[in-house]
Protein backbone atom coordinates (compact mmCIF):
# COMPACT_ATOMS: atom_id res chain seq x y z
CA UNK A 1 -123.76 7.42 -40.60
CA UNK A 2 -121.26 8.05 -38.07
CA UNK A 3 -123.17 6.33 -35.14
CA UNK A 4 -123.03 2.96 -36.92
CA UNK A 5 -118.87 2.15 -37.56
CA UNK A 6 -117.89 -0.14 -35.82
CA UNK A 7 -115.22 0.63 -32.62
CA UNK A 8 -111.41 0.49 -33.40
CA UNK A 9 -109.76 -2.40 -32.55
CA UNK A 10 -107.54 -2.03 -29.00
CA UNK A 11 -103.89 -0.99 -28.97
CA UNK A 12 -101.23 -3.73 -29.14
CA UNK A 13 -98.51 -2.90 -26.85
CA UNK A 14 -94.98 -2.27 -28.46
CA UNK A 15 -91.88 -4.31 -27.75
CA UNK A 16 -88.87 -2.23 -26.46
CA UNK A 17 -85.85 -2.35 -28.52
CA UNK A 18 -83.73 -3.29 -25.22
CA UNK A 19 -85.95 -6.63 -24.19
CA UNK A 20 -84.43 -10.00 -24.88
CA UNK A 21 -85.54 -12.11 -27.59
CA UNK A 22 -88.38 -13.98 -27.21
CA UNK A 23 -87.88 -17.80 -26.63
CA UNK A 24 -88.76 -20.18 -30.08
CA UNK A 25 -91.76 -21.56 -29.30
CA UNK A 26 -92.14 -25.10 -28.84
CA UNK A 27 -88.36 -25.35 -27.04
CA UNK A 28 -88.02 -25.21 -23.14
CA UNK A 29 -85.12 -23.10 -21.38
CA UNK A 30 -82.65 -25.28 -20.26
CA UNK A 31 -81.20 -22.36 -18.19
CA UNK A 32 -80.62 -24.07 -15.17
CA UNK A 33 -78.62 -27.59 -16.39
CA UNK A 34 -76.39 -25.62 -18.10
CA UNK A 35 -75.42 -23.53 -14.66
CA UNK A 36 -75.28 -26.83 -12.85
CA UNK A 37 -72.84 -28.51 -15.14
CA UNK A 38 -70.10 -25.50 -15.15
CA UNK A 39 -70.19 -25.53 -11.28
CA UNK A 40 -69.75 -29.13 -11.12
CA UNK A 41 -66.95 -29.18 -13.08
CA UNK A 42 -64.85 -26.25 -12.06
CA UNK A 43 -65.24 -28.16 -8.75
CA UNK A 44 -63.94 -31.13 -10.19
CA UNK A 45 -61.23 -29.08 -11.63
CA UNK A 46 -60.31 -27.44 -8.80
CA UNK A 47 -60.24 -30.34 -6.58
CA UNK A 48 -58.02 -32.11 -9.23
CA UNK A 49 -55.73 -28.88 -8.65
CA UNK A 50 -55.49 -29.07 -5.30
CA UNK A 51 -54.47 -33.13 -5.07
CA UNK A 52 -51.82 -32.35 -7.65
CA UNK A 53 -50.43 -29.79 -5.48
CA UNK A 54 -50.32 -31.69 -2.34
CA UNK A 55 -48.43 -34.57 -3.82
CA UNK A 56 -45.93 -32.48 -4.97
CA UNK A 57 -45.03 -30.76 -1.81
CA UNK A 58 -45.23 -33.77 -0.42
CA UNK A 59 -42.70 -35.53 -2.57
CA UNK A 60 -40.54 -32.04 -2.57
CA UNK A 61 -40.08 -32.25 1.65
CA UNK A 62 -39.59 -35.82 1.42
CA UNK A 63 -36.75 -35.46 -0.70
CA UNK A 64 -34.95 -32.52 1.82
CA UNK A 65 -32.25 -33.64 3.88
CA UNK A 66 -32.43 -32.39 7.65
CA UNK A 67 -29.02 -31.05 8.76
CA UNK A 68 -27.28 -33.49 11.23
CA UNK A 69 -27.93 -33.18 14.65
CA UNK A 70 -26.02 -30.12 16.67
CA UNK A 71 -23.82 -31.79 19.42
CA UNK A 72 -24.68 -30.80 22.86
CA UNK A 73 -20.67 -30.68 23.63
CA UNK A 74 -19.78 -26.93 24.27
CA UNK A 75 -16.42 -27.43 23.43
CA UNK A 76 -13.82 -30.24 22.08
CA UNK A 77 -11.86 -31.97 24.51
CA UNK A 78 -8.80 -30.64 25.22
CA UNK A 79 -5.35 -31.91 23.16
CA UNK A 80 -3.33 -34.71 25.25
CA UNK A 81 0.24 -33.38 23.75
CA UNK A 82 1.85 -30.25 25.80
CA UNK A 83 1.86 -27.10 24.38
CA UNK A 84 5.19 -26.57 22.32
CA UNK A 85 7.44 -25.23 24.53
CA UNK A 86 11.58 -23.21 22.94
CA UNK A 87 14.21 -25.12 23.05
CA UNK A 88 17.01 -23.64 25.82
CA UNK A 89 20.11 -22.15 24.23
CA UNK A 90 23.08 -24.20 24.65
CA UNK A 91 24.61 -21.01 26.27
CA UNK A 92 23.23 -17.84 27.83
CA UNK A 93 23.33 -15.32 24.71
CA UNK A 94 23.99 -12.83 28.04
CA UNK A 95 27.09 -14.49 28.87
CA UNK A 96 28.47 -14.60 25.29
CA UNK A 97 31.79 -12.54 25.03
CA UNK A 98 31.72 -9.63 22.78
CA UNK A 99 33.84 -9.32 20.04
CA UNK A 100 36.06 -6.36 20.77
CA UNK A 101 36.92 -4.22 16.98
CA UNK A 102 40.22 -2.70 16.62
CA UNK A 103 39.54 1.11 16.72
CA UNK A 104 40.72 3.20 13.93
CA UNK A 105 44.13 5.12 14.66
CA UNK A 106 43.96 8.87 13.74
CA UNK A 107 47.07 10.23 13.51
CA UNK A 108 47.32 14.08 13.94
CA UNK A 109 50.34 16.52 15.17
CA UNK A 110 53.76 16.06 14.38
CA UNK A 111 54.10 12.49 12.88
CA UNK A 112 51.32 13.18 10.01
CA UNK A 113 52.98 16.57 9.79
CA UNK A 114 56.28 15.07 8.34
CA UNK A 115 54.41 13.58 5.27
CA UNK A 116 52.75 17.20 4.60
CA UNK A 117 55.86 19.54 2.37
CA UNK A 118 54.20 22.90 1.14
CA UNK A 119 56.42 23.57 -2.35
CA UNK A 120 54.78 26.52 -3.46
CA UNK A 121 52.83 29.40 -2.17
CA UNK A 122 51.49 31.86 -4.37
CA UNK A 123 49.20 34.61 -4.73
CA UNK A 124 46.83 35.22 -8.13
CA UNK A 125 48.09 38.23 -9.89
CA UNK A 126 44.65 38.98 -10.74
CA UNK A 127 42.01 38.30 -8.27
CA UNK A 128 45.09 38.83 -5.45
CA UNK A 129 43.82 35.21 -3.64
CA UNK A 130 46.68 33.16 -2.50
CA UNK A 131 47.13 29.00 -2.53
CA UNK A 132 49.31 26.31 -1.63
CA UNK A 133 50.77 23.44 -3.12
CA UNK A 134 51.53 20.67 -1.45
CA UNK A 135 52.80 17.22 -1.87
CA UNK A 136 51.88 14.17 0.80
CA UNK A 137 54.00 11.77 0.98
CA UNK A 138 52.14 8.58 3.31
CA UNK A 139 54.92 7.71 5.96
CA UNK A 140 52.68 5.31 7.52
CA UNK A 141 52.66 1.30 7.02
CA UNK A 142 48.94 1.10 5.62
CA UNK A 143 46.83 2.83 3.30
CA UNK A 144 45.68 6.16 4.76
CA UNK A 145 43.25 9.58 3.69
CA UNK A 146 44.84 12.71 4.25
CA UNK A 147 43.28 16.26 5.48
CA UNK A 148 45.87 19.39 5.67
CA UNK A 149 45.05 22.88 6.89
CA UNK A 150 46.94 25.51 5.69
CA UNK A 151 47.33 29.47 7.05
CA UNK A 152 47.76 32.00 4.90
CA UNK A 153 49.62 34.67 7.06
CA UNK A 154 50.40 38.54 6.19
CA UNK A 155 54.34 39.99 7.33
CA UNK A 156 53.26 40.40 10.77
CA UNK A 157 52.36 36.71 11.26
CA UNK A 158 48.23 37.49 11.67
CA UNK A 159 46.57 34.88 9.77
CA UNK A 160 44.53 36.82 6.83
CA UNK A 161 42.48 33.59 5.35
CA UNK A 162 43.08 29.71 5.37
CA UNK A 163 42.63 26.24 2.80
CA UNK A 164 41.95 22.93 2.98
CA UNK A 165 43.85 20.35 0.91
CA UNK A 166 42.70 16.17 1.41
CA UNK A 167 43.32 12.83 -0.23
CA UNK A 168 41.79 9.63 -0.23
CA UNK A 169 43.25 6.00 -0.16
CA UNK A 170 46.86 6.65 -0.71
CA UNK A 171 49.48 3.64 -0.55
CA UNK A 172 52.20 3.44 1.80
CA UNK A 173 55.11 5.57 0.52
CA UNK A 174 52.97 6.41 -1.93
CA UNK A 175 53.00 10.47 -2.96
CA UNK A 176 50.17 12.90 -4.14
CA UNK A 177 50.41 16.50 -5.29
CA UNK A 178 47.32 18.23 -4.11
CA UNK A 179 46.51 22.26 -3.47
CA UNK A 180 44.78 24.63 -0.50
CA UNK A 181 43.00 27.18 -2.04
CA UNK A 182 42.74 30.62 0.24
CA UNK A 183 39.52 32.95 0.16
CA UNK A 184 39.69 36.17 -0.27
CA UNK A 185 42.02 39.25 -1.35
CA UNK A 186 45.11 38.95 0.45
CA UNK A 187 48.42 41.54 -0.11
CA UNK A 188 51.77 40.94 -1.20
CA UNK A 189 54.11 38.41 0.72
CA UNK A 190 51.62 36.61 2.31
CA UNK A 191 53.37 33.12 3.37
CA UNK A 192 51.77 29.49 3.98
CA UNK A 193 51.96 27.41 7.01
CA UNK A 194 50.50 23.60 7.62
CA UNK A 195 48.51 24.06 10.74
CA UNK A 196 46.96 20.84 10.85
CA UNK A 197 47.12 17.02 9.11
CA UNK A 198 45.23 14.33 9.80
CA UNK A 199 46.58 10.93 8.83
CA UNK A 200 43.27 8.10 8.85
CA UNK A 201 43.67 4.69 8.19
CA UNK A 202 41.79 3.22 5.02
């Protein structure tokens, strides 16, 4: 029974999962006009593009103004007028006479020594230093300032210490009480003596 069946029919061959679809019958691929048509119009596009472009720059440069011309002149010409030019003195400032000042008289030695009287000369009971007072008396015919040294001298005459007594701005005739301080210790009957004044004019 076996010899007589009839063969098997032949294998079909499978379609891969990864193959296109197969074209509808009855419709034709129109593949190629659609390919056509994009290239011919992103020419037209890009031609389009370009034109635009190019009018603008060329509108843009028309619209630049060139700098002016550079002169070929190195330099200006020169100013007609003289330079300005001091005016002469009226008289040489050389040959102007100077104005001579009065000097200041400072009177020292015996004439500023009459306006100096020492009234009292005594010595501190407890520190044993010895002053003078004196009163100034300006003998002179304009305001004057007044410095007076003043010795301070032991029994033998030998000068043991020494003051200074001054005053400022004092009126002709005019009288000021003022006192020379010694420094230092100094003993019992030490006397006072004007060494010095000096008399200056205010």
């Amino acid at each position: 029974m076996s010899d007589n069946l009839p063969p098997p029919p032949p294998e079909q061959p499978q379609a891969s999962p990864w193959a296109p679809p197969a074209a509808p019958p009855g419709k034709p691929q129109r593949t190629g006009l659609i390919v056509s048509l994009a290239v011919g119009g992103g020419l037209v596009v890009a031609g389009a593009l370009v034109a635009l472009v190019y009018s603008l720059l060329d509108s843009v440069s028309d619209s630049i103004a060139l700098p002016p011309a550079r002169s070929d002149a190195p330099y200006s010409d020169p100013y007609d007028e003289e330079p300005y030019a001091e005016q002469p003195y009226g008289e040489d400032p050389a040959e102007e006479e100077p104005v001579e000042e009065e000097p200041e008289t400072v009177t020292s030695g015996p004439a500023a020594e009459k306006d100096v009287t020492i009234t009292k000369c005594v010595r501190d009971s407890l520190i044993g230093w010895q002053h003078a007072d004196l009163t100034i008396v300006n003998g002179s015919r304009s305001p004057a300032g007044y410095v007076v040294f003043v010795e301070f001298l032991d029994a033998k005459g030998t000068v043991l210490t020494d003051g200074i007594a001054t005053t400022d701005d004092l009126a002709p005739g005019a009288s000021v009480k003022v006192k020379a301080q010694g420094v230092g210790e100094v003993p019992t009957g030490t006397t006072c003596r004007v060494k010095q004044v000096t008399r200056d004019p205010m």
